[in-house]
Protein backbone atom coordinates (compact mmCIF):
# COMPACT_ATOMS: atom_id res chain seq x y z
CA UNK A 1 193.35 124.91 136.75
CA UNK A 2 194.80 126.98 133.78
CA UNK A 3 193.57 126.20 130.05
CA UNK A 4 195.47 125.66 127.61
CA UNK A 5 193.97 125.56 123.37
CA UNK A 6 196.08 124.59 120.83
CA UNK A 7 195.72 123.90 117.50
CA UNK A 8 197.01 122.26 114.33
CA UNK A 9 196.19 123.76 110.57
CA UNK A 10 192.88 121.46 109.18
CA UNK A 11 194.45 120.17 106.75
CA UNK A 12 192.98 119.31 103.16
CA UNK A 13 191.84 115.81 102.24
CA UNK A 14 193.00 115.66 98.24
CA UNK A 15 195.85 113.35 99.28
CA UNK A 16 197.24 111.01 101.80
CA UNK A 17 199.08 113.38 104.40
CA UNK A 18 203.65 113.75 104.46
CA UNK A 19 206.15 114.51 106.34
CA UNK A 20 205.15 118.26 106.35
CA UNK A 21 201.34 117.70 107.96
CA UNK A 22 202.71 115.50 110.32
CA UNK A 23 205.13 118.04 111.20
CA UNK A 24 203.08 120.23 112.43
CA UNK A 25 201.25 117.47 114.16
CA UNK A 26 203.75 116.15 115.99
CA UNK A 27 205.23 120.06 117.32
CA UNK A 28 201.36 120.33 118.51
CA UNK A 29 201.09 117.13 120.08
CA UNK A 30 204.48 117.66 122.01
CA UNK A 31 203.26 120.86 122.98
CA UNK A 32 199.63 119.58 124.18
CA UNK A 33 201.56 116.76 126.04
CA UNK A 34 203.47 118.96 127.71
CA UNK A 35 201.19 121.33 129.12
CA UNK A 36 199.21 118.52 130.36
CA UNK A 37 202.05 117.83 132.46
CA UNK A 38 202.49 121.59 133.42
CA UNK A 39 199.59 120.22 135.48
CA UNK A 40 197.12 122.63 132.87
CA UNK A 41 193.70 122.01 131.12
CA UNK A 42 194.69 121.16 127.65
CA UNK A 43 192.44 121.31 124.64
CA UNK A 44 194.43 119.86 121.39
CA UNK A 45 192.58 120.20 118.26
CA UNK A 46 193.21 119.35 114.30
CA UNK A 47 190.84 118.21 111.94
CA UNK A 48 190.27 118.22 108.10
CA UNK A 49 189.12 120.32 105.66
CA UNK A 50 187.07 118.88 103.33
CA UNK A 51 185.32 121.56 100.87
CA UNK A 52 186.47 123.77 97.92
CA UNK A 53 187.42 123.75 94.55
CA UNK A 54 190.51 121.54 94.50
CA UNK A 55 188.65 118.95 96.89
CA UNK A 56 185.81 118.86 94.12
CA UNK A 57 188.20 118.10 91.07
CA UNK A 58 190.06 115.39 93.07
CA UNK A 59 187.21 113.34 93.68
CA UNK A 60 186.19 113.94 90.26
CA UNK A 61 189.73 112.73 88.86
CA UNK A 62 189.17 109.88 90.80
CA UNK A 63 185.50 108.77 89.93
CA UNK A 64 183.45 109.34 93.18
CA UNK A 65 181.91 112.12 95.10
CA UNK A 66 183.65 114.88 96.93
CA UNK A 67 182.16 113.99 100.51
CA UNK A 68 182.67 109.93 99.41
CA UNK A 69 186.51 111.06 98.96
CA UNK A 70 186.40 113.31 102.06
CA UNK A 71 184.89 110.22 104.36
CA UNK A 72 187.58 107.31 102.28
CA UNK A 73 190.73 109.68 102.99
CA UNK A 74 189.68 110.74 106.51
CA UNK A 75 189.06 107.23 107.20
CA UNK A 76 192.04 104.96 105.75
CA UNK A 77 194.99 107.88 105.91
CA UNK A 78 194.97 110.93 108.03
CA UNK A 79 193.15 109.56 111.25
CA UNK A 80 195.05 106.28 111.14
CA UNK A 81 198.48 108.05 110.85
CA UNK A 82 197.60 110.17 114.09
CA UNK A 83 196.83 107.35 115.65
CA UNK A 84 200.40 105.84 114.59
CA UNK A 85 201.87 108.65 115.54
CA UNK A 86 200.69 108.51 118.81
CA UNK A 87 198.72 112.43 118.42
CA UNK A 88 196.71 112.88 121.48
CA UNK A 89 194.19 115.04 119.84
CA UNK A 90 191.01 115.47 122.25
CA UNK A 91 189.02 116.34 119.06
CA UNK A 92 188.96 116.25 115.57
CA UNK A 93 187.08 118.38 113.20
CA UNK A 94 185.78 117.93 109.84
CA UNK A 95 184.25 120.97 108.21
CA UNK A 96 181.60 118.50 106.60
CA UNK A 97 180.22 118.40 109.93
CA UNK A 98 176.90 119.99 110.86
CA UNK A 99 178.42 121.48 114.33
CA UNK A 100 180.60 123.19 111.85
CA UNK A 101 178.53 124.25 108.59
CA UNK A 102 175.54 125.56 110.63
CA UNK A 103 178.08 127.84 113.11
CA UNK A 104 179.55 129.06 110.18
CA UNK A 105 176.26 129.69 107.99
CA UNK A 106 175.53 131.71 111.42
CA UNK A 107 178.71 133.83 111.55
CA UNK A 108 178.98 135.16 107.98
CA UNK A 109 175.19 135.49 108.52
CA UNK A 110 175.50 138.23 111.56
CA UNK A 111 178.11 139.86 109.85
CA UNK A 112 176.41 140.44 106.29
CA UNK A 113 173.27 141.44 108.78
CA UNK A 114 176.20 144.12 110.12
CA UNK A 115 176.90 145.24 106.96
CA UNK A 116 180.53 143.72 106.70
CA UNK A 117 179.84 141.57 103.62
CA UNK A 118 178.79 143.13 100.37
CA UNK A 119 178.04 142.29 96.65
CA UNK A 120 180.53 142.86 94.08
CA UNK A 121 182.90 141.25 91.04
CA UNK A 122 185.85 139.71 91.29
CA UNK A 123 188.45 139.35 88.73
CA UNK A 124 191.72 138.36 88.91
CA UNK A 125 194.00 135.08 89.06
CA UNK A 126 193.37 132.24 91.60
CA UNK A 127 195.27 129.43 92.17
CA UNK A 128 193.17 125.96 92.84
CA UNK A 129 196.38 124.39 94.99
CA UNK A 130 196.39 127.37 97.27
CA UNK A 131 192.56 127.86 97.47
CA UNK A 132 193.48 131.50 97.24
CA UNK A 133 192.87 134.77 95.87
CA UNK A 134 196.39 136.26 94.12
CA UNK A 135 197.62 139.49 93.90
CA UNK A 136 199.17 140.41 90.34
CA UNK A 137 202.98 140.56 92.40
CA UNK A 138 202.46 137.17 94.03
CA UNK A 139 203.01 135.45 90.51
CA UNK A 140 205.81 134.19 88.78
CA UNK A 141 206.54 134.14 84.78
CA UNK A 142 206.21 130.49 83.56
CA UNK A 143 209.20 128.64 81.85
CA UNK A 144 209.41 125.60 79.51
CA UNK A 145 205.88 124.02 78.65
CA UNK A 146 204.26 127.36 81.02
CA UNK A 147 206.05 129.80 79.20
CA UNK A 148 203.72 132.59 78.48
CA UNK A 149 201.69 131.55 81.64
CA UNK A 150 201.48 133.16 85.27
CA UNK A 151 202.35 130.93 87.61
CA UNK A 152 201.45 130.30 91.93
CA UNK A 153 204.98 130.83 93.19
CA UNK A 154 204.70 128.26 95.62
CA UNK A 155 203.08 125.37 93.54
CA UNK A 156 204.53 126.33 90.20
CA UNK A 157 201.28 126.01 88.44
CA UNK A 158 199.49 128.37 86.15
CA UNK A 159 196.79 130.28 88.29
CA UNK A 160 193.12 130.33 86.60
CA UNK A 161 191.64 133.73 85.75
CA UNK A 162 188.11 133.61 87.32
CA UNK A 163 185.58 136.86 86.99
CA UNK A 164 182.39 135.92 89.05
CA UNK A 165 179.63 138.10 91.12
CA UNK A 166 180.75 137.23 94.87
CA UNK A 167 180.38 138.25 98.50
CA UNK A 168 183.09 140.07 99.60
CA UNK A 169 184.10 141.07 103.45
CA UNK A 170 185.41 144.15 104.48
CA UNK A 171 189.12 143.32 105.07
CA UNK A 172 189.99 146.56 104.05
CA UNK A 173 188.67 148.35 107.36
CA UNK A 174 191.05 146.07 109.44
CA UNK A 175 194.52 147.25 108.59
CA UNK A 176 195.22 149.28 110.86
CA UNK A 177 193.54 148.16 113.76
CA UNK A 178 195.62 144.36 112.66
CA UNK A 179 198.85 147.00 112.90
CA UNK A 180 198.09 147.87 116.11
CA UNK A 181 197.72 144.75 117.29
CA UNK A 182 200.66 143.68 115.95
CA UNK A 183 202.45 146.13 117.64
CA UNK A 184 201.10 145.85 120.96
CA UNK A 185 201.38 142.13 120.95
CA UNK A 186 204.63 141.69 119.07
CA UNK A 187 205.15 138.23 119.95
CA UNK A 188 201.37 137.52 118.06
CA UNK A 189 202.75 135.88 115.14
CA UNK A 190 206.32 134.18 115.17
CA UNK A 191 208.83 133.62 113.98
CA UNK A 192 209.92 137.03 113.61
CA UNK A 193 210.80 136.72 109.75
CA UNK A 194 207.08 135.61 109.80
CA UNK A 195 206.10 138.35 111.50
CA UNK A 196 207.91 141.34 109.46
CA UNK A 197 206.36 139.64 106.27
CA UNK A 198 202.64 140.02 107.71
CA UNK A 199 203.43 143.66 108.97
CA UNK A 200 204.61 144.55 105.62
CA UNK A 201 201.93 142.89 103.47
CA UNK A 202 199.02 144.71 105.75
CA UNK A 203 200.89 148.29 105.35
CA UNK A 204 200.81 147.52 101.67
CA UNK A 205 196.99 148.31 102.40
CA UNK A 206 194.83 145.60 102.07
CA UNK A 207 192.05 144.45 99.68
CA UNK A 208 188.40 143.46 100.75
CA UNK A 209 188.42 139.63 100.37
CA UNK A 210 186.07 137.52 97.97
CA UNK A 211 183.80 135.39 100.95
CA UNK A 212 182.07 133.52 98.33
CA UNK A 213 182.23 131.45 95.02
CA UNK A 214 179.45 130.68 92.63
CA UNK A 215 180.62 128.63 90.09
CA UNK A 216 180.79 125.29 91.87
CA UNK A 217 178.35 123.79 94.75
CA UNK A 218 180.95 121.66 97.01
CA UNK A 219 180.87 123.96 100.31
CA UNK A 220 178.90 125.87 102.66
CA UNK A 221 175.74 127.85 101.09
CA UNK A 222 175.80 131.06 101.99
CA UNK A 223 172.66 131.53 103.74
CA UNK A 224 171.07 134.49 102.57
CA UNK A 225 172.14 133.78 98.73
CA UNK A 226 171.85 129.85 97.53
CA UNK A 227 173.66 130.26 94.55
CA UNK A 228 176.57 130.86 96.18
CA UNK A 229 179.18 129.02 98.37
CA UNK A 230 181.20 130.25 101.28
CA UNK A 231 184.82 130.80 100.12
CA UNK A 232 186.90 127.75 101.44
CA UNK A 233 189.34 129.61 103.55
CA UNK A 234 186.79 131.85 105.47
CA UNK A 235 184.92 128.45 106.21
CA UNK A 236 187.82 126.49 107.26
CA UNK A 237 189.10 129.09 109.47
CA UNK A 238 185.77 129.05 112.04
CA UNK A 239 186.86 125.65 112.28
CA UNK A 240 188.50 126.39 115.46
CA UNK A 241 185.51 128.11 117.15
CA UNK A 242 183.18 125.89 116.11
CA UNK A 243 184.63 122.97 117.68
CA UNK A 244 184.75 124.55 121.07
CA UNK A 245 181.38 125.42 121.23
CA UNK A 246 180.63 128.86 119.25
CA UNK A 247 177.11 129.93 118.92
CA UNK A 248 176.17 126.39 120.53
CA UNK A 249 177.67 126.46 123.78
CA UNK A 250 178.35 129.52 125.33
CA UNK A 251 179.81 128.44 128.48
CA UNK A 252 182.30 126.15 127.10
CA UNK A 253 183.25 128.15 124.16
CA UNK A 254 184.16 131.13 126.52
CA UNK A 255 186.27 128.79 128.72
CA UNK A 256 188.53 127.56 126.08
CA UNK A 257 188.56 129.97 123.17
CA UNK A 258 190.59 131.89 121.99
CA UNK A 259 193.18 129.44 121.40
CA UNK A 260 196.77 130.74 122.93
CA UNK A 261 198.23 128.96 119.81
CA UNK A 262 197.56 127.75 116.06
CA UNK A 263 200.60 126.12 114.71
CA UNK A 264 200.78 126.45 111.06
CA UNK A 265 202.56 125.88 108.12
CA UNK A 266 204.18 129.18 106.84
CA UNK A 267 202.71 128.86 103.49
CA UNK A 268 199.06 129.66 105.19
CA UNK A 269 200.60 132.59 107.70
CA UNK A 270 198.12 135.25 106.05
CA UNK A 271 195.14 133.39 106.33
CA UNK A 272 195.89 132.68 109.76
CA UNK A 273 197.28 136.91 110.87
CA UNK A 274 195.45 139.02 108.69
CA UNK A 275 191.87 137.55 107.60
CA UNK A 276 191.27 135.09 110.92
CA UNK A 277 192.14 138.35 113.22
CA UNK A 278 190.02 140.65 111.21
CA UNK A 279 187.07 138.35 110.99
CA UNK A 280 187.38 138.23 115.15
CA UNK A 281 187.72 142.02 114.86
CA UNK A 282 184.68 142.38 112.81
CA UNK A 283 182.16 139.80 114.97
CA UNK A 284 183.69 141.13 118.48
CA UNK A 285 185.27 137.91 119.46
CA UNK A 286 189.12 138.05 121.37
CA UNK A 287 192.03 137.12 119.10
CA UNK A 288 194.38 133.94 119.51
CA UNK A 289 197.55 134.68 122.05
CA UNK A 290 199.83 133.67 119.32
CA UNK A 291 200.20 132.51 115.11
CA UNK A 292 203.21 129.92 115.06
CA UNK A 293 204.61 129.45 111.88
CA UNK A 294 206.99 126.12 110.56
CA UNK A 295 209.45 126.61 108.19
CA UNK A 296 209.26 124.85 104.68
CA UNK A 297 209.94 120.94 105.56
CA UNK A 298 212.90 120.58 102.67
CA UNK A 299 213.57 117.17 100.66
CA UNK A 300 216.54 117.49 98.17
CA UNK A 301 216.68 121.19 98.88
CA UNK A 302 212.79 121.84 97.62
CA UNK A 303 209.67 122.07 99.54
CA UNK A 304 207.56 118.68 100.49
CA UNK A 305 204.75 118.56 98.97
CA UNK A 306 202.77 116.05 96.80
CA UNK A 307 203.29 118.05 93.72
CA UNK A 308 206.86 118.49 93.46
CA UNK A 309 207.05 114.51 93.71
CA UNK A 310 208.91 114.64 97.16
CA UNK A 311 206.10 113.61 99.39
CA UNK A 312 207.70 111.18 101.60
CA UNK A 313 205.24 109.08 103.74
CA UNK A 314 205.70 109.10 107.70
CA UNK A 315 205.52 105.28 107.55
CA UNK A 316 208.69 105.29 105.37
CA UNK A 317 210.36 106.48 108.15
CA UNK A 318 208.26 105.01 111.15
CA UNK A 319 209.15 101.19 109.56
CA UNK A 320 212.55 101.82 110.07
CA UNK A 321 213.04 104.41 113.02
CA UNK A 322 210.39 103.88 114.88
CA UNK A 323 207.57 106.59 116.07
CA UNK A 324 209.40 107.80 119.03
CA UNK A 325 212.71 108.50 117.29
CA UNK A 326 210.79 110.05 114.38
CA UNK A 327 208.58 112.24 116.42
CA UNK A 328 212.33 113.33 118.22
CA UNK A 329 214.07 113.83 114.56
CA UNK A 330 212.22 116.40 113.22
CA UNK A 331 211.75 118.83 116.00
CA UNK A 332 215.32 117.72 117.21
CA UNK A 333 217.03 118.82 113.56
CA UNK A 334 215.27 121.54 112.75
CA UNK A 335 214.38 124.83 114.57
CA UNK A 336 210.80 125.23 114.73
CA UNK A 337 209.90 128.25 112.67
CA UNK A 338 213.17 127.75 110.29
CA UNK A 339 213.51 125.59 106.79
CA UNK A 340 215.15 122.51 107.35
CA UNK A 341 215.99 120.01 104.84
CA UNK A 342 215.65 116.36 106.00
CA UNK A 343 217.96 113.56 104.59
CA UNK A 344 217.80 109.58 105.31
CA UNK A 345 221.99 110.26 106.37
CA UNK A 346 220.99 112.43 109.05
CA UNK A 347 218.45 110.71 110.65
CA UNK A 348 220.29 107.94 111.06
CA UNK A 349 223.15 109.51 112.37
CA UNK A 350 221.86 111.33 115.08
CA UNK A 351 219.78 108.15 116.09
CA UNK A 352 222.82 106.23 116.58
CA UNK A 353 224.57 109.23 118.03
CA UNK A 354 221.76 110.51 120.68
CA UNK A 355 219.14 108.07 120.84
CA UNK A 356 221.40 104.82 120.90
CA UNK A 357 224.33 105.08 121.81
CA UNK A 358 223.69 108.15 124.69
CA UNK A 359 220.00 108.30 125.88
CA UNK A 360 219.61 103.86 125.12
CA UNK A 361 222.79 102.89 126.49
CA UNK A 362 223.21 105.15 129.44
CA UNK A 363 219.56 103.39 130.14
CA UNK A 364 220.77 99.93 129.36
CA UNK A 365 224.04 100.22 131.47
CA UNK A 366 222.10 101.84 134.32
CA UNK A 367 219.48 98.66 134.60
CA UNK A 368 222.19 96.27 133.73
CA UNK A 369 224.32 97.11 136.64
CA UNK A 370 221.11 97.75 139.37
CA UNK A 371 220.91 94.19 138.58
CA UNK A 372 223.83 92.40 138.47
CA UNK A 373 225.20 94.34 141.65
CA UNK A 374 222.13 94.91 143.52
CA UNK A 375 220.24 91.78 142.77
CA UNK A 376 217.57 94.41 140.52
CA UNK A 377 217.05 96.85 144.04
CA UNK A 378 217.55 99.97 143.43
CA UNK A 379 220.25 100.99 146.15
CA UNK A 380 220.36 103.78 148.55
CA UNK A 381 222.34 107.22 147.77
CA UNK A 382 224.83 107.01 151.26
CA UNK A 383 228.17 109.15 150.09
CA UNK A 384 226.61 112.18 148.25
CA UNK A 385 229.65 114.10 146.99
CA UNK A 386 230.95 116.94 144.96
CA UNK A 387 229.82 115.10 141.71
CA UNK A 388 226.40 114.06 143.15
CA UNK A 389 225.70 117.72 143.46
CA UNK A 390 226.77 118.84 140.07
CA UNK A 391 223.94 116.09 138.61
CA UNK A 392 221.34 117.67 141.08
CA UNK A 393 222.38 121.00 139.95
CA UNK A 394 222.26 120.35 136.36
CA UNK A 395 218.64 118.66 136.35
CA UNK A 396 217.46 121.87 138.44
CA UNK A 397 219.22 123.97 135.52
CA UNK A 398 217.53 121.46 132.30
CA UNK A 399 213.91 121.22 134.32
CA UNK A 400 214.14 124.98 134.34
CA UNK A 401 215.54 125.63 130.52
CA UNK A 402 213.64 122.98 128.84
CA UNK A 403 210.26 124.00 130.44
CA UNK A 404 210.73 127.66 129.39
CA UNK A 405 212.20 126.52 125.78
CA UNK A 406 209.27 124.23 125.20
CA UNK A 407 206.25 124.91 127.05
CA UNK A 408 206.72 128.96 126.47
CA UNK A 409 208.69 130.12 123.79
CA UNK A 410 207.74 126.98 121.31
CA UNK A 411 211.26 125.83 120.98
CA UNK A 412 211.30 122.20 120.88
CA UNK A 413 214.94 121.96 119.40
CA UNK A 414 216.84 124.06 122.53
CA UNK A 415 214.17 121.94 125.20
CA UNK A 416 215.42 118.60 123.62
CA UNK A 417 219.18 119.57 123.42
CA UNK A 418 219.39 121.18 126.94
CA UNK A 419 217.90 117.39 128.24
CA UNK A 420 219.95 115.50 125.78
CA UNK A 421 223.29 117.85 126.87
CA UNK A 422 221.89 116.05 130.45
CA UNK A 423 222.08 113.05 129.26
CA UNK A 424 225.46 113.50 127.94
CA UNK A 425 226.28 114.81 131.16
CA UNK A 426 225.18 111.71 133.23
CA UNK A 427 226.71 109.61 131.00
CA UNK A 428 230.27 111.63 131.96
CA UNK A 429 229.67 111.11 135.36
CA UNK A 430 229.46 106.92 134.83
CA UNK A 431 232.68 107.39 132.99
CA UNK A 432 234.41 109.47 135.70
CA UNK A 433 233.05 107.27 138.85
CA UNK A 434 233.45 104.03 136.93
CA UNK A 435 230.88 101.61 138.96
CA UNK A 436 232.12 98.95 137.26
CA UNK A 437 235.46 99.14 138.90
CA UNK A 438 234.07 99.93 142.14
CA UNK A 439 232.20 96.57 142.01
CA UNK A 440 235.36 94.47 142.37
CA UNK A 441 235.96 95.94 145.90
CA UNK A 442 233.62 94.23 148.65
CA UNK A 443 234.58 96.54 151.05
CA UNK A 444 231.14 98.49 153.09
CA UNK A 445 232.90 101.87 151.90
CA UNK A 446 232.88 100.68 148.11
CA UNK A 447 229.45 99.32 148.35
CA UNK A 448 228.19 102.22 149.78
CA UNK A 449 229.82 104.26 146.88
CA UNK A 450 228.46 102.14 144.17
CA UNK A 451 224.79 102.43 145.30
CA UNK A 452 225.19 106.25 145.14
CA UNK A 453 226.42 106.22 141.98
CA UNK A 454 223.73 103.99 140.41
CA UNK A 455 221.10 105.64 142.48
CA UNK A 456 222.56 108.89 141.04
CA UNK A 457 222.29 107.72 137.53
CA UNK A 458 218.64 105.75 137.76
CA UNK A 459 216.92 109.07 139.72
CA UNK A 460 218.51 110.96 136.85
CA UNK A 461 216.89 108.61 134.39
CA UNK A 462 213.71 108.78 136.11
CA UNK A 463 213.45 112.84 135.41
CA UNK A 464 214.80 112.39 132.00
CA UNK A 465 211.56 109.85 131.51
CA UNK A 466 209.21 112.80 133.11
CA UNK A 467 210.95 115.40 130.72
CA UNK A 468 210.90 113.12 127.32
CA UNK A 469 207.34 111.53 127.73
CA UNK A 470 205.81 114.65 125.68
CA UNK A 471 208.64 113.94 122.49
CA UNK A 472 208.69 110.01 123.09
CA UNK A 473 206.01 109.06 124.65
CA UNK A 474 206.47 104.74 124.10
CA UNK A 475 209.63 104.86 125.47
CA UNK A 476 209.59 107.22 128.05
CA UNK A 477 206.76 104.66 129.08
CA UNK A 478 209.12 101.94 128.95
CA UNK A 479 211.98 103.30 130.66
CA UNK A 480 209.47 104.33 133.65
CA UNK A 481 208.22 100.68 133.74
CA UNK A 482 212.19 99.65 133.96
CA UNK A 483 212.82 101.85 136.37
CA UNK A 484 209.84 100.58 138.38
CA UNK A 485 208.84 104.22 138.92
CA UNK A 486 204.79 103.50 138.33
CA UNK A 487 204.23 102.09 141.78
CA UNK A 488 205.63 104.50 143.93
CA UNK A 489 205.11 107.73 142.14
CA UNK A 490 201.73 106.43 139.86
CA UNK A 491 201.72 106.96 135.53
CA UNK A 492 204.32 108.75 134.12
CA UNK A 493 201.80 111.00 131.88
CA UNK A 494 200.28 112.32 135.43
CA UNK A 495 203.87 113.58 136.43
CA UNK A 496 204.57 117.21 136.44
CA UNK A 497 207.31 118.61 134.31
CA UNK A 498 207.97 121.64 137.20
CA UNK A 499 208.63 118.66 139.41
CA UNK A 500 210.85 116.86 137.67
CA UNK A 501 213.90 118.35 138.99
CA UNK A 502 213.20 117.24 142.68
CA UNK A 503 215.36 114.82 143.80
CA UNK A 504 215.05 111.52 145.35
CA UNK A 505 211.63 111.15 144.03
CA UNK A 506 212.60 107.46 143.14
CA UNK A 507 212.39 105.88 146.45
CA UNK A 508 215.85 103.14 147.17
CA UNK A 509 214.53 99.21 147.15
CA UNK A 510 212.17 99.72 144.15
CA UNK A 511 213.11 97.01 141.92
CA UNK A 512 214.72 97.71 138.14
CA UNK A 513 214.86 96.00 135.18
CA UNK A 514 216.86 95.96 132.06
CA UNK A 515 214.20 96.01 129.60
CA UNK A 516 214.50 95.72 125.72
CA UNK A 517 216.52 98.00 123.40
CA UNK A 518 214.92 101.89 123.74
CA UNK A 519 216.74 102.39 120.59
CA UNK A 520 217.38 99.18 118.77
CA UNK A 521 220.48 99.00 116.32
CA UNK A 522 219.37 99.79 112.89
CA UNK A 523 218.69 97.74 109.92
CA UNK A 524 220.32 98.43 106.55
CA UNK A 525 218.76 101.83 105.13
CA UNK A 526 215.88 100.20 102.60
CA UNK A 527 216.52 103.01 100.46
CA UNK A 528 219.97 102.08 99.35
């Protein structure tokens, strides 16, 4: 059975997580969700990251101890809003953990033993909110009450000059061995705007990088020097070795890693293709298949984040929507790996539009009618037609497209419009064949017409179920249940997306029923 190892960003614990970290999570989790249903061995993987600098200060701001504030967020906000969101992580790591610190305490060990780390100053600007290391060009001039100041260009805050004695790793030696990889694996990091800004920063020529800090305590000692830390970024990057097993468990860890993709926010794209590459390079370990990169998540045309005052919380919008339509909104609107700005208006639009009134009702109408004309038994398709054979051909078409949109080239926007233009589809044919008309004529002809159509329409449901259960996974559950699909042809989560498009998989007498809502009518918007 073929692996599959994705991952999400660990993401830091000084706040509550928004929209944007769930973002991410949810594009991973569809993807995980999917492959599992490619029939493939899926490991899905996020976690927190719970050391550095800015960690340290934000426990301090708020009384308590960094790992007390680590444990308190990781218990009462980012784990519970997975588990809202319905994220089928199979693990999650915390970089707290001793699986982790002692794996990493071993890496940066064997390659200072190589001679890849080295002793030396460091001087320069740093920005706390990035965790990072600036160059002079990376900075902005400061304005109103920073005016004077240089300032992180993507939190708008003045950096801190720091000179300290520090470890630093031979990044240097990697450029053009990262170029070459680059080229010979041009679809490494993506999007392509993503890519084209990490092939231009590396043929800049790149700096050795500053592996360790010494003016605080809250991280990983560096093992051959206790007055020092490991920087946070080098740590939290060997997060996604050490939860598969480096150093610890051989076997495993060379069945699953590398990963084939780390989804990512775009603000941490060199982290992710220049120093997690060249640290592989420089231990001897294989390199991810791909570096995905999101766009920025935009709220009133700025970038969500907790310090620009936009962080919206997913519950805002899970109260009102519901999970499924909010895990299909975002990677619905936007195209993964492009900005996209997110507005209350839209959202509810396209949820009447799509989820209501086309994928809901065509459900709703479909159950309704097994049922009142066929006593809730699904009927048998007897006068396959011209029309009957443009629906097969059309699910043979979206099976094909969405698979190779979602599952390969990470585009979850064209997979969910080719099903949705489906659904639209479907819901054309009902209006063209008009059952309901049908119905008034007794006659064996008409009857036999009628249960074509409607088993035409419910086997069409039943793949758009199969097809939706990685994006929606509640009420893909629930339309399966009124379709009375489980029985016959077992849980919808162990159906195969590459099988979806076979028809007559719904066998005729298995008994339907109109179930609730899947998109209930919305409530007055509680922001107005």
């Amino acid at each position: 059975m073929t692996s599959y190892y994705v991952t999400t960003p660990i993401y830091y614990v000084n706040d509550a997580p928004h929209l944007g970290h769930a973002y991410t999570t949810v594009a991973a989790d569809v993807l995980a969700r999917w492959h599992r249903q490619r029939g493939e061995r899926v490991w899905f993987l996020t976690g927190t990251d719970e050391h550095g600098q800015k960690i340290l200060r934000t426990a301090e701001a708020n009384g308590v101890g960094p790992q007390e504030w680590a444990d308190r967020l990781v218990t009462d906000a980012w784990q519970p809003l997975w588990e809202h969101l319905q994220i089928s992580n199979d693990d999650f790591i915390r970089t707290t953990q001793q699986r982790h610190t002692d794996r990493v305490q071993e890496f940066f060990q064997d390659l200072y033993d190589k001679g890849e780390i080295y002793q030396g100053r460091y001087e320069g600007p740093y920005c706390v909110a990035c965790e990072e290391f600036k160059l002079p060009g990376e900075l902005i001039d400061g304005e109103g009450e920073f005016a004077g100041q240089k300032l992180c260009a993507i939190h708008r805050r003045p950096v801190e000059m720091l000179s300290e004695d520090n470890y630093f790793f031979r990044l240097s030696d990697y450029g053009d061995r990262l170029l070459a990889h680059y080229e010979a694996h041009p679809d490494f990091i993506q999007p392509e705007s993503a890519r084209n800004e990490v092939v231009n920063f590396v043929r800049r020529g790149l700096q050795d990088l500053s592996i360790s800090r010494s003016t605080f305590a809250w991280g990983v000692p560096v093992p051959w020097d206790e007055h020092h830390v490991i920087y946070v970024w080098a740590d939290a990057l060997l997060n996604y070795a050490t939860a598969v097993g480096y150093n610890e468990n051989p076997a495993r860890f060379d069945d699953v890693f590398p990963a084939d993709v780390h989804l990512i926010g775009r603000d941490i794209l060199r982290f992710h293709a220049v120093i997690w590459p060249a640290m592989l390079m420089a231990q001897g370990l294989p390199l991810p298949g791909r570096i995905a990169a999101n766009g920025w998540l935009l709220v009133g045309g700025e970038k969500m984040s907790k310090s620009n005052l936009t962080g919206i919380e997913p519950q805002d919008l899970t109260s009102h929507f519901g999970v499924d339509a909010y895990r299909w909104y975002f990677l619905r609107a936007i195209a993964f790996g492009q900005d996209g700005s997110f507005s209350w208006e839209d959202f509810t639009a396209r949820y009447t539009s799509e989820l209501a009134n086309d994928y809901g009702n065509l459900a709703s109408r479909v159950t309704a009618m097994i049922g009142r004309y066929f006593a809730g038994t699904l009927p048998e398709a007897k006068t396959d037609g011209e029309a009957e054979r443009t629906i097969r051909e059309s699910l043979t078409r979206t099976v094909t497209e969405a698979d190779r949109r979602v599952g390969d080239q990470l585009d979850f926007q064209g997979g969910i419009l080719a099903i949705f233009d489906f659904v639209r589809q479907v819901n054309g044919y009902l209006t063209q064949q008009q059952p309901w008309k049908i119905a008034k004529d007794d006659t064996p002809e008409a009857r036999a017409r009628l249960g074509t159509i409607l088993y035409t329409a419910a086997e069409s449901l039943r793949a758009v179920a199969v097809l939706l259960n990685p994006v929606m996974p509640r009420t893909s559950q629930q339309l399966w249940t009124s379709l009375g699909a489980e029985p016959s042809l077992g849980p919808l989560p162990a159906q195969r997306i590459h099988e979806a498009g076979g028809w007559g998989r719904l066998p005729p007498g298995t008994t339907v029923a109109k179930g609730p809502a899947l998109f209930p009518r919305l409530e007055e918007n509680p922001n107005t």
